[in-house]
C-alpha atoms as a PDB file:
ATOM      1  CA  UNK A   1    -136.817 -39.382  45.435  1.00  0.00           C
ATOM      2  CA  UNK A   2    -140.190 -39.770  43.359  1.00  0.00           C
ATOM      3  CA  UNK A   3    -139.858 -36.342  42.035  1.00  0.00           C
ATOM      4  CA  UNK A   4    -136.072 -37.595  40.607  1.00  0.00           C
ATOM      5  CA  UNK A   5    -138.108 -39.948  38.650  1.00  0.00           C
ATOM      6  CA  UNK A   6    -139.728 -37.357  36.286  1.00  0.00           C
ATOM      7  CA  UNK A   7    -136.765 -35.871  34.463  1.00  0.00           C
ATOM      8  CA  UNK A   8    -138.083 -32.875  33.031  1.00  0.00           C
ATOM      9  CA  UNK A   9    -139.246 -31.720  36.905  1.00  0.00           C
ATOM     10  CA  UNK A  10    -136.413 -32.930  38.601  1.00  0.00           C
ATOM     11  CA  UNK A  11    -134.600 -30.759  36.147  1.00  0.00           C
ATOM     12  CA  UNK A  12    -135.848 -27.756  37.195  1.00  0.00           C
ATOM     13  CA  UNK A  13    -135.715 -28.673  41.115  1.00  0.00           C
ATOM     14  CA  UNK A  14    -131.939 -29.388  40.273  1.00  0.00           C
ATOM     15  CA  UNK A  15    -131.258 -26.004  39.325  1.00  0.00           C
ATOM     16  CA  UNK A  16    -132.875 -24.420  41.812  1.00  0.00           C
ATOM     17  CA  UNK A  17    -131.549 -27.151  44.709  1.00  0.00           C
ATOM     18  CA  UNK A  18    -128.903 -28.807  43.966  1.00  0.00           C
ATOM     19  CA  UNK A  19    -126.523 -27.374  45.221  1.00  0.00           C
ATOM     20  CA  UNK A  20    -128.080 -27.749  48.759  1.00  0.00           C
ATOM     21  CA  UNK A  21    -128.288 -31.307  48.090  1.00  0.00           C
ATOM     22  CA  UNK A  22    -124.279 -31.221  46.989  1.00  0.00           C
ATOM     23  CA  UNK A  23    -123.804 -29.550  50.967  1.00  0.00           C
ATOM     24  CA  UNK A  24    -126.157 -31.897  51.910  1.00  0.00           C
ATOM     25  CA  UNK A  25    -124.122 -34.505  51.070  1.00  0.00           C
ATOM     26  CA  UNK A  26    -120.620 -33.607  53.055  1.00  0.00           C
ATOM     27  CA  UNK A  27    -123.008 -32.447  56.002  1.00  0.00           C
ATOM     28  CA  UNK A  28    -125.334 -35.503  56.497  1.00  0.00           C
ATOM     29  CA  UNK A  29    -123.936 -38.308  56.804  1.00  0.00           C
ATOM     30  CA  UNK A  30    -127.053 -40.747  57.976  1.00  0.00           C
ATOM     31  CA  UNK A  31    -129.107 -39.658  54.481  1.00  0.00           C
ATOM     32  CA  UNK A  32    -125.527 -39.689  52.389  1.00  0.00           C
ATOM     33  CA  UNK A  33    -126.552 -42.812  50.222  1.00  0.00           C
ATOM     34  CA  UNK A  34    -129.714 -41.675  49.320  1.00  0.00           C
ATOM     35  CA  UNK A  35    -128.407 -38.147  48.429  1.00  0.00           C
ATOM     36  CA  UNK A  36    -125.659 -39.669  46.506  1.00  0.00           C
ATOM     37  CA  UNK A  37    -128.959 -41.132  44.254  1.00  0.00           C
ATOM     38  CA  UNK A  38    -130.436 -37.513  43.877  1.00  0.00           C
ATOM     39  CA  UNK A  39    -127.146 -36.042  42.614  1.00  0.00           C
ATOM     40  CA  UNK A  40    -126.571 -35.022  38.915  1.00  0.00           C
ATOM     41  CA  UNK A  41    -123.591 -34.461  36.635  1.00  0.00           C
ATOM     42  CA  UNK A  42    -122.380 -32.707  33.417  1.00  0.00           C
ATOM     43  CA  UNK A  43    -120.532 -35.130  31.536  1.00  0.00           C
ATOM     44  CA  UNK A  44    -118.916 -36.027  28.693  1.00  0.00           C
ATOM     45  CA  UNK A  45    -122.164 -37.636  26.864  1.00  0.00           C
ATOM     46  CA  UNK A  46    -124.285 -34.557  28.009  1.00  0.00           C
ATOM     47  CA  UNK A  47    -124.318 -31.351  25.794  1.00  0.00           C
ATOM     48  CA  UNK A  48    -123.800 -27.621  27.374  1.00  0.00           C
ATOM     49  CA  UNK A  49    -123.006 -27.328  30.806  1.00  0.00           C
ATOM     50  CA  UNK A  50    -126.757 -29.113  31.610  1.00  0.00           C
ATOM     51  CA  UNK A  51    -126.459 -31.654  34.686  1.00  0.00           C
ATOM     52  CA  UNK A  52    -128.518 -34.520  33.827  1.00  0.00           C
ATOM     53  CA  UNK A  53    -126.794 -37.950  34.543  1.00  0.00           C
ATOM     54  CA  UNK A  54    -127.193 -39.697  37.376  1.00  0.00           C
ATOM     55  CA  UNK A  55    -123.990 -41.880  39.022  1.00  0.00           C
ATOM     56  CA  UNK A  56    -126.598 -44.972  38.571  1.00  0.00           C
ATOM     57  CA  UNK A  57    -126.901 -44.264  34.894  1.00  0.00           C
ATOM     58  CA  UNK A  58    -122.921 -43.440  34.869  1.00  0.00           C
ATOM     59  CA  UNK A  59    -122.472 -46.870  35.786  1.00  0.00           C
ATOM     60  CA  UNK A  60    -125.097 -48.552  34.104  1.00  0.00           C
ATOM     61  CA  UNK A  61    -123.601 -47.830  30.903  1.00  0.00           C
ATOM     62  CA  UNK A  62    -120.055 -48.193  32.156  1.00  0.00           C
ATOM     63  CA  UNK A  63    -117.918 -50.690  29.934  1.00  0.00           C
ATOM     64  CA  UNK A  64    -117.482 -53.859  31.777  1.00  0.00           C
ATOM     65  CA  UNK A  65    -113.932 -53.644  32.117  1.00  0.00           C
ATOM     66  CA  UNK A  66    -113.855 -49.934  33.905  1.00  0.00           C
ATOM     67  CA  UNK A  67    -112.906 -50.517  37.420  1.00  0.00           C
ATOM     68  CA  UNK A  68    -113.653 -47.058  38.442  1.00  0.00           C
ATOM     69  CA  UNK A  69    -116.192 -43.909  38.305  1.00  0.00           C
ATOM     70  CA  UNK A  70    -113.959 -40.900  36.505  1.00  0.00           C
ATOM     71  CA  UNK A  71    -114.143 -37.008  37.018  1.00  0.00           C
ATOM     72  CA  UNK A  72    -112.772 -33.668  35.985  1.00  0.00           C
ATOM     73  CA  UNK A  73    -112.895 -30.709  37.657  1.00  0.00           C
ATOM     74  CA  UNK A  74    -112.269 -27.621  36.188  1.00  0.00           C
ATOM     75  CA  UNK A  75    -112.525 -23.511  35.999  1.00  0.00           C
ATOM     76  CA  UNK A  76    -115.755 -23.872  33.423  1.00  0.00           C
ATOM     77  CA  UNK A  77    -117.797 -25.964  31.267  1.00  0.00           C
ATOM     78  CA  UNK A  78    -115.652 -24.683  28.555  1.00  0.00           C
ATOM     79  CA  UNK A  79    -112.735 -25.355  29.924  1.00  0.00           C
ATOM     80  CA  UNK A  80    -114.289 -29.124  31.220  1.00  0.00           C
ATOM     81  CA  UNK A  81    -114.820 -30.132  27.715  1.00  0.00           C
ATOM     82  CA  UNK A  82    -111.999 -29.184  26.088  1.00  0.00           C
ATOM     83  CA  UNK A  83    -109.354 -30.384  28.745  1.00  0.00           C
ATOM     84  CA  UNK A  84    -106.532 -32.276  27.361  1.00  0.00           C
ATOM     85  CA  UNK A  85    -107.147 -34.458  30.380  1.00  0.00           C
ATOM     86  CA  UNK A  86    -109.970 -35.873  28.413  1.00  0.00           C
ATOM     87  CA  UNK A  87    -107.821 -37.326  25.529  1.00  0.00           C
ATOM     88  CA  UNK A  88    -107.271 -41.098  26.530  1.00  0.00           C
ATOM     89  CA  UNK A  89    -111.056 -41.248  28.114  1.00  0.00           C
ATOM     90  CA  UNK A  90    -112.556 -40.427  24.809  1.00  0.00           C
ATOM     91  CA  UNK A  91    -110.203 -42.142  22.605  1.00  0.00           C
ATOM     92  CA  UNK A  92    -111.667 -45.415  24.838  1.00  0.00           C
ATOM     93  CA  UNK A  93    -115.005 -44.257  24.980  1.00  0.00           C
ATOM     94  CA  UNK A  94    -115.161 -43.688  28.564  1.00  0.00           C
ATOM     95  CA  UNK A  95    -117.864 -41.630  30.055  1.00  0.00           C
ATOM     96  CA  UNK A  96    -116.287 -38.662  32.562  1.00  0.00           C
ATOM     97  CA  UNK A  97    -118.042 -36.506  35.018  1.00  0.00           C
ATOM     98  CA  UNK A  98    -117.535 -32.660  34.507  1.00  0.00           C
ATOM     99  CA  UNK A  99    -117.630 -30.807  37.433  1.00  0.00           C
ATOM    100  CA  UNK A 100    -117.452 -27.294  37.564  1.00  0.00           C
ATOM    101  CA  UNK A 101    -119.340 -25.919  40.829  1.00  0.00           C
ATOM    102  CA  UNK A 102    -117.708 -24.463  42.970  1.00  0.00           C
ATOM    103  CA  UNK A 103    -118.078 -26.669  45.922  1.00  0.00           C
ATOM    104  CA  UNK A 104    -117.233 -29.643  43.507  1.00  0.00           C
ATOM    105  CA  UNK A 105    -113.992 -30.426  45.050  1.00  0.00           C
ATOM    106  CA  UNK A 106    -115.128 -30.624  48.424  1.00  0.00           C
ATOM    107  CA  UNK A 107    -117.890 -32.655  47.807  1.00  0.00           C
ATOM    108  CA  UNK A 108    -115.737 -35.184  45.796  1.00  0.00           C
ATOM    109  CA  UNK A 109    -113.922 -35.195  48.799  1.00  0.00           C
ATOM    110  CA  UNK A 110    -116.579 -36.810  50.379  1.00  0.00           C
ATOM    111  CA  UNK A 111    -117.412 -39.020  47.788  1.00  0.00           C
ATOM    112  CA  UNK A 112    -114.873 -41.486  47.161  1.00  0.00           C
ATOM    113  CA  UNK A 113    -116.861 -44.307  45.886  1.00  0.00           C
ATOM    114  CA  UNK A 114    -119.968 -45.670  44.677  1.00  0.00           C
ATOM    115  CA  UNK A 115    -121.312 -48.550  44.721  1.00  0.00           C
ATOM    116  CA  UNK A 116    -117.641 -50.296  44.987  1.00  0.00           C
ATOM    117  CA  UNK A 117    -116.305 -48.600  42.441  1.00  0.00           C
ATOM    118  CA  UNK A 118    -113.536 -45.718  43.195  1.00  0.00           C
ATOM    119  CA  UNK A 119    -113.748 -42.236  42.073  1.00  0.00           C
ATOM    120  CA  UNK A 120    -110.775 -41.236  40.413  1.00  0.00           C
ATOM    121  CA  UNK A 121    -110.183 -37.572  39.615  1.00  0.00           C
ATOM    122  CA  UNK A 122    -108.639 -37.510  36.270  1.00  0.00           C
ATOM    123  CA  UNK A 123    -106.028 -34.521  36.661  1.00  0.00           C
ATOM    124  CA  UNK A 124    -104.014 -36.832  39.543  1.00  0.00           C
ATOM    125  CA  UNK A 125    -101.662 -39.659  39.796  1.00  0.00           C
ATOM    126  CA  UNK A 126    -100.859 -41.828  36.732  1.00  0.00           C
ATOM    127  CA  UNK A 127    -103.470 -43.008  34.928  1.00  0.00           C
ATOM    128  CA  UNK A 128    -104.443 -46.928  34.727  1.00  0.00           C
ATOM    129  CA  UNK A 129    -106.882 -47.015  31.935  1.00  0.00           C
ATOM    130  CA  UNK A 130    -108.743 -50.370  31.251  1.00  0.00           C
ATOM    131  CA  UNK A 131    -107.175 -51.699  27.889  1.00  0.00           C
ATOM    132  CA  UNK A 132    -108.771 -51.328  24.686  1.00  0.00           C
ATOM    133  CA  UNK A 133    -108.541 -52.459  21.042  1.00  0.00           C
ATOM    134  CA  UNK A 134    -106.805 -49.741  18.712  1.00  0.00           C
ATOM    135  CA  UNK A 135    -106.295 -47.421  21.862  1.00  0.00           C
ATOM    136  CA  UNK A 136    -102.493 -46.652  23.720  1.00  0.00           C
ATOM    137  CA  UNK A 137    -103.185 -49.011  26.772  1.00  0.00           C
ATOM    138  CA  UNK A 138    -100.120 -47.777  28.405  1.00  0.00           C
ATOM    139  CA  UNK A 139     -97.438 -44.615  28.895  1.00  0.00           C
ATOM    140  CA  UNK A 140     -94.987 -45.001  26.045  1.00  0.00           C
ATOM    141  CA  UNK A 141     -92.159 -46.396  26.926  1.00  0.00           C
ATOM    142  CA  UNK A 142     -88.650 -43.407  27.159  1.00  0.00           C
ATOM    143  CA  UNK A 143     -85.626 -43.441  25.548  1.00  0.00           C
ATOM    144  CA  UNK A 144     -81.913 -41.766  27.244  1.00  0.00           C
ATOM    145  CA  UNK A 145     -82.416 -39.127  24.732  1.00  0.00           C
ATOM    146  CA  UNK A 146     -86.140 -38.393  25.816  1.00  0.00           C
ATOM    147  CA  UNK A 147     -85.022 -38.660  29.756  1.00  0.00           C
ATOM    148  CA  UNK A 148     -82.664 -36.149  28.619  1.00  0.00           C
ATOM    149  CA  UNK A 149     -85.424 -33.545  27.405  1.00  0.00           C
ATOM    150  CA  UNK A 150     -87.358 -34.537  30.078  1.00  0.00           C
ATOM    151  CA  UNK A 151     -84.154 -33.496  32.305  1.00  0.00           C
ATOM    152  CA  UNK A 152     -83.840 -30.177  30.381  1.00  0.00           C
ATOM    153  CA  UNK A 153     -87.452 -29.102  30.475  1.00  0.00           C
ATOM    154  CA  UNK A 154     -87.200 -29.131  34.375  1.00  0.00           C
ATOM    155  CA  UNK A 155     -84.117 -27.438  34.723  1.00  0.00           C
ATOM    156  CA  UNK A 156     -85.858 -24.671  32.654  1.00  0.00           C
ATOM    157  CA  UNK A 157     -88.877 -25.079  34.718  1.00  0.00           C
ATOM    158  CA  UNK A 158     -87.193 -25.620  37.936  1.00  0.00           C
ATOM    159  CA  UNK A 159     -89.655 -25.293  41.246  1.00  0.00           C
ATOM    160  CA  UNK A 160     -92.761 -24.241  38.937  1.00  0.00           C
ATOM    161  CA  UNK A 161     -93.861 -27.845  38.362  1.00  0.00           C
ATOM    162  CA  UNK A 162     -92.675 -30.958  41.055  1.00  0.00           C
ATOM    163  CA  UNK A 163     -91.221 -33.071  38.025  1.00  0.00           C
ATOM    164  CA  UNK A 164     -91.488 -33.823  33.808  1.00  0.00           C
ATOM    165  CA  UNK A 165     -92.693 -36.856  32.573  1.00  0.00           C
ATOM    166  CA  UNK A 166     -94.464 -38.651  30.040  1.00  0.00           C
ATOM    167  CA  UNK A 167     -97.787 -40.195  30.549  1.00  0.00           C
ATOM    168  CA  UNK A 168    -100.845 -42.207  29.294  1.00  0.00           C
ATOM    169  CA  UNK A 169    -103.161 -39.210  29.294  1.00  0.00           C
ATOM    170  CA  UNK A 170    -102.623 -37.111  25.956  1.00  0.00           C
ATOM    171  CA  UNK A 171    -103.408 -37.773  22.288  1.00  0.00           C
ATOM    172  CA  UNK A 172    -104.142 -34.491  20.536  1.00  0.00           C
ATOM    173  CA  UNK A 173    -102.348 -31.945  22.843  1.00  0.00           C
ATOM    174  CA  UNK A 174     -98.686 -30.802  23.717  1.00  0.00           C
ATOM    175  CA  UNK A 175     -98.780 -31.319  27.716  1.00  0.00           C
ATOM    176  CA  UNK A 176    -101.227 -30.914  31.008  1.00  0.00           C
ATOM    177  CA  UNK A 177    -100.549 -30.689  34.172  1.00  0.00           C
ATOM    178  CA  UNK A 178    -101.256 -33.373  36.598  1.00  0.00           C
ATOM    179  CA  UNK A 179    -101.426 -33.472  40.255  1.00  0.00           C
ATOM    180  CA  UNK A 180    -100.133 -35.461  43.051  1.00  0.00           C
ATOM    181  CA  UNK A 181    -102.478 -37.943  44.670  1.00  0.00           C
ATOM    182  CA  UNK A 182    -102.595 -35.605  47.830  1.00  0.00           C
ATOM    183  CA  UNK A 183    -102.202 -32.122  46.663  1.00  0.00           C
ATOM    184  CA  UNK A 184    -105.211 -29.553  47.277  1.00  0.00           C
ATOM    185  CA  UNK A 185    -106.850 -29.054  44.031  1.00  0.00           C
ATOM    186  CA  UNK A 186    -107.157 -25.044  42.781  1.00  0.00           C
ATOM    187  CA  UNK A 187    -110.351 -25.122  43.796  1.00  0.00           C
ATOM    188  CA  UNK A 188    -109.620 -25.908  47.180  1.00  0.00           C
ATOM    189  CA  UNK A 189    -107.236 -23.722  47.295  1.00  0.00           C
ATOM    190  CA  UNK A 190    -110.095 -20.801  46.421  1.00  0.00           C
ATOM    191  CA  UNK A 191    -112.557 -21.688  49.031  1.00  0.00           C
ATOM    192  CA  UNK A 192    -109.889 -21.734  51.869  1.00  0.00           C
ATOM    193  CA  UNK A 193    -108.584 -17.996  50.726  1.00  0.00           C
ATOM    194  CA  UNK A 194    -111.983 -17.148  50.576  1.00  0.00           C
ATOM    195  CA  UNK A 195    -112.091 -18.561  54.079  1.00  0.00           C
ATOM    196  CA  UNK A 196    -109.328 -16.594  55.290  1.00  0.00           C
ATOM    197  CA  UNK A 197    -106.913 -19.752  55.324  1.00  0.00           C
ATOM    198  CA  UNK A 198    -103.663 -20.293  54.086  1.00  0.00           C
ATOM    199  CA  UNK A 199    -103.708 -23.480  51.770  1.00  0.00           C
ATOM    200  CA  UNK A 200    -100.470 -25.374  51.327  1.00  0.00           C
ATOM    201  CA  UNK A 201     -98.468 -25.157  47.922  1.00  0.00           C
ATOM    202  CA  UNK A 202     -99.739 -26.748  45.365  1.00  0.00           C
ATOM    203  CA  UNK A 203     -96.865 -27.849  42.607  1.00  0.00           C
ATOM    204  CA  UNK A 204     -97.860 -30.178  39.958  1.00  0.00           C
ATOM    205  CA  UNK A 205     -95.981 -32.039  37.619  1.00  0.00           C
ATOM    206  CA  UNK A 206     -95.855 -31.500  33.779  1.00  0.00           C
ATOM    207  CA  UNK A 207     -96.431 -34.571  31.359  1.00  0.00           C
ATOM    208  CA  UNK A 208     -95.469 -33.964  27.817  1.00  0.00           C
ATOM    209  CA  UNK A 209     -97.159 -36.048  24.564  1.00  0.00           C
ATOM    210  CA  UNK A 210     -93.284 -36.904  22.800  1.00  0.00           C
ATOM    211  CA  UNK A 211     -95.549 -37.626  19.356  1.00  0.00           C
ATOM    212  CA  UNK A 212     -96.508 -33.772  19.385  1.00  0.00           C
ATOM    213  CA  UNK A 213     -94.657 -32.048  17.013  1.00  0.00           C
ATOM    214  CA  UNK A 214     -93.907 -28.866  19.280  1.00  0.00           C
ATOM    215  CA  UNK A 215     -92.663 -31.463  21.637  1.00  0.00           C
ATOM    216  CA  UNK A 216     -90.606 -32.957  19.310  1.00  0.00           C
ATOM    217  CA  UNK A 217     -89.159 -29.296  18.016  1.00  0.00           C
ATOM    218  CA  UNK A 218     -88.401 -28.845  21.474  1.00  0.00           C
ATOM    219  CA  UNK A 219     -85.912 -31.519  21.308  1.00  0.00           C
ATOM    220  CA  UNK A 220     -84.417 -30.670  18.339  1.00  0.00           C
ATOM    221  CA  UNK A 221     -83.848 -26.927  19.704  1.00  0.00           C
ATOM    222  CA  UNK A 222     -80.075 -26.268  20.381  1.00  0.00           C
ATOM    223  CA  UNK A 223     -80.334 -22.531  20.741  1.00  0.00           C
ATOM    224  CA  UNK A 224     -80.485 -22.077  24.918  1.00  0.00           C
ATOM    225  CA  UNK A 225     -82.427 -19.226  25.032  1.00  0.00           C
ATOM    226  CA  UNK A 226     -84.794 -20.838  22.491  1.00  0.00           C
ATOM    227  CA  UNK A 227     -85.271 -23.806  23.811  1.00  0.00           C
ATOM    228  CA  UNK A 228     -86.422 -21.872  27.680  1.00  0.00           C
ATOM    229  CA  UNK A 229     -88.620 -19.916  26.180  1.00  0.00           C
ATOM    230  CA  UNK A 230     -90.447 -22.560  24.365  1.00  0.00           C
ATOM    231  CA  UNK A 231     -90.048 -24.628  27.560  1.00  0.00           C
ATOM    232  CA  UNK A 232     -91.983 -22.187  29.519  1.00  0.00           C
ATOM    233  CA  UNK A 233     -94.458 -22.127  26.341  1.00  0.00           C
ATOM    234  CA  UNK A 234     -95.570 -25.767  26.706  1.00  0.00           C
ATOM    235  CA  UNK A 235     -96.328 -24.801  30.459  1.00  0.00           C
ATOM    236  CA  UNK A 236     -98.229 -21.443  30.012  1.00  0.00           C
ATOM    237  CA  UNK A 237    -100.228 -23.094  27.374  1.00  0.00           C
ATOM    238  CA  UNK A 238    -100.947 -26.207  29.976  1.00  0.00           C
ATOM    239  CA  UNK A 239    -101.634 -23.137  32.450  1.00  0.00           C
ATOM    240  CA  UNK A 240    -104.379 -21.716  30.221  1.00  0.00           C
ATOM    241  CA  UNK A 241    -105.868 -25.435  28.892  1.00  0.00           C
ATOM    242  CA  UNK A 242    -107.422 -25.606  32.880  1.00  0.00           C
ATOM    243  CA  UNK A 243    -109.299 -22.246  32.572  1.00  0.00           C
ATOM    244  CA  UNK A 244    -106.887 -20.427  34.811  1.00  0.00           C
ATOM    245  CA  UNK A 245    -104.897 -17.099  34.599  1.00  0.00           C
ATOM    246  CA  UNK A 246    -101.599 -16.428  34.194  1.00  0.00           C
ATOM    247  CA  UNK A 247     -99.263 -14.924  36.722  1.00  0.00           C
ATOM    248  CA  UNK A 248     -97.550 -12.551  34.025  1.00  0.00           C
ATOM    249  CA  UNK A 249     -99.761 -12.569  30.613  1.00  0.00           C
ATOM    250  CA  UNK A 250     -97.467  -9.888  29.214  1.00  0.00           C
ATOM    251  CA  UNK A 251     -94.497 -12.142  29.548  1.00  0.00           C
ATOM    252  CA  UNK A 252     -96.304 -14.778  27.770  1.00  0.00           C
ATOM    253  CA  UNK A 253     -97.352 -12.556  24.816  1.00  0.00           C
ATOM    254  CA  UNK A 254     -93.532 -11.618  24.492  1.00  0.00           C
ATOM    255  CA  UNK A 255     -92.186 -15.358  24.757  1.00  0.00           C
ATOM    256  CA  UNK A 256     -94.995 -16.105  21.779  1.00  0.00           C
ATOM    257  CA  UNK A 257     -94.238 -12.949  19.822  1.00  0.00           C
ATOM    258  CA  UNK A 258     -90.465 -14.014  20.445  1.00  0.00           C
ATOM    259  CA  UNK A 259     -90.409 -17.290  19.201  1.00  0.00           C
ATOM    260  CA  UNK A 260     -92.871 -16.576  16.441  1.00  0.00           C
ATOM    261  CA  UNK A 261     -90.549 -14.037  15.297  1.00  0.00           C
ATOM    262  CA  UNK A 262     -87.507 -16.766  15.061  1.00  0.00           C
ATOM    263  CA  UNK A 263     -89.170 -19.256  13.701  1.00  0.00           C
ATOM    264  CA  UNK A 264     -90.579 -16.540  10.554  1.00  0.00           C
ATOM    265  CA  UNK A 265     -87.074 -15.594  10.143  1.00  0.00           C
ATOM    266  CA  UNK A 266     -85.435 -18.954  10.406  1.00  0.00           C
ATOM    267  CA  UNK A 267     -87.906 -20.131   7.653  1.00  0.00           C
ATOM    268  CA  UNK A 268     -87.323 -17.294   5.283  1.00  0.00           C
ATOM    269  CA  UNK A 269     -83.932 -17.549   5.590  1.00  0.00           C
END
């Protein structure tokens, strides 16, 4: 713990150790409060994929009105910082903990709160952001004709995501996917197959920004064959805004080429 206090040497013991210290955590339980003090994060006020912030300092300059300690976990750095889960946090200013270890699920797991405060992992659940002056403070409200895209999208969609909605989480982006409360995340899912285990299916649920304007050409689509392949657009691209593959990148590449095509000759018609 005196070593943590010189950052430039801690630094360098991080790299070498800390991910002992992250198994340290889930494994001992008697020292887990003052190994929670030792950890450090990537996050959204750090540059690079350096881990440098501590959960004290997290909190420390935490906005009064935040109720909880917020973290992404995702395929890379790269893919961390430019999540679309990230929107609503930075619109509000809201510091978020990247974490992209791979025994970063499991760990947050284990660590469910600190010092009172919950940890919420920002790809689950709906999101109840503290309200903030000239920021969206809550999901926009849906009309019968947006329940009716909604509808459409998941009859296109069908068993590859658990339902379509709308949300409080996007700003810039077309959609994300967001998972239930309890589902394993992918990461999970990764260390038990590397274990030999079979983890349980995963399906999460699409949420759509209705301000984005390939959203909104999605509801003006009447062609059927059109509107399913851009429908299955909006969830490749949400696919490949985590960091992960593709089951069929081919059959992405055509759908693009496809629509791209109909759109060029729509336009020069």
């Amino acid at each position: 713990e005196r070593l943590a206090d010189d950052k430039d040497k801690y630094a360098t013991f991080w790299r070498e150790f800390g991910a002992l210290l992250k198994e340290g955590l889930v494994e001992d339980f008697a020292n887990r409060d003052r190994l929670v003090k030792l950890l450090r994060f990537s996050t959204t006020k750090t540059t690079g994929d350096e881990q440098s912030r501590s959960l004290a300092e997290y909190l420390s300059d935490a906005k009064p009105e935040q109720q909880a300690l917020y973290y992404l976990i995702a395929e890379s750095p790269t893919a961390a910082r430019s999540s679309p889960h990230l929107e609503a946090f930075n619109e509000r200013g809201i510091e978020v903990l990247l974490l992209t270890d791979r025994l970063d699920e499991w760990v947050m797991q284990h660590l469910t709160e600190y010092q009172g405060k919950p940890c919420r992992d920002v790809r689950r659940g709906v999101l109840d952001l503290p309200a903030v002056e000239g920021a969206a403070n809550k999901a926009p409200t849906v009309d019968r004709e947006q329940q009716q895209l909604l509808k459409r999208v998941k009859q296109v969609l069908r068993e590859r995501v658990d339902e379509v909605r709308v949300g409080g989480r996007l700003r810039q982006s077309a959609a994300c996917l967001v998972l239930n409360e309890h589902d394993l995340g992918y990461q999970m899912r990764e260390l038990l197959a590397a274990a030999g285990h079979q983890a349980p299916a995963t399906v999460p649920s699409l949420e759509l920004n209705l301000d984005h304007a390939l959203v909104r050409r999605l509801d003006r689509e009447s062609d059927p064959a059109r509107f399913e392949r851009l429908a299955v657009l909006l969830f490749e691209q949400a696919v490949l805004a985590e960091g992960r593959q593709l089951d069929d990148p081919a059959a992405f590449v055509a759908r693009l080429n496809e629509l791209l095509t109909d759109l060029g000759a729509q336009s020069g018609s």
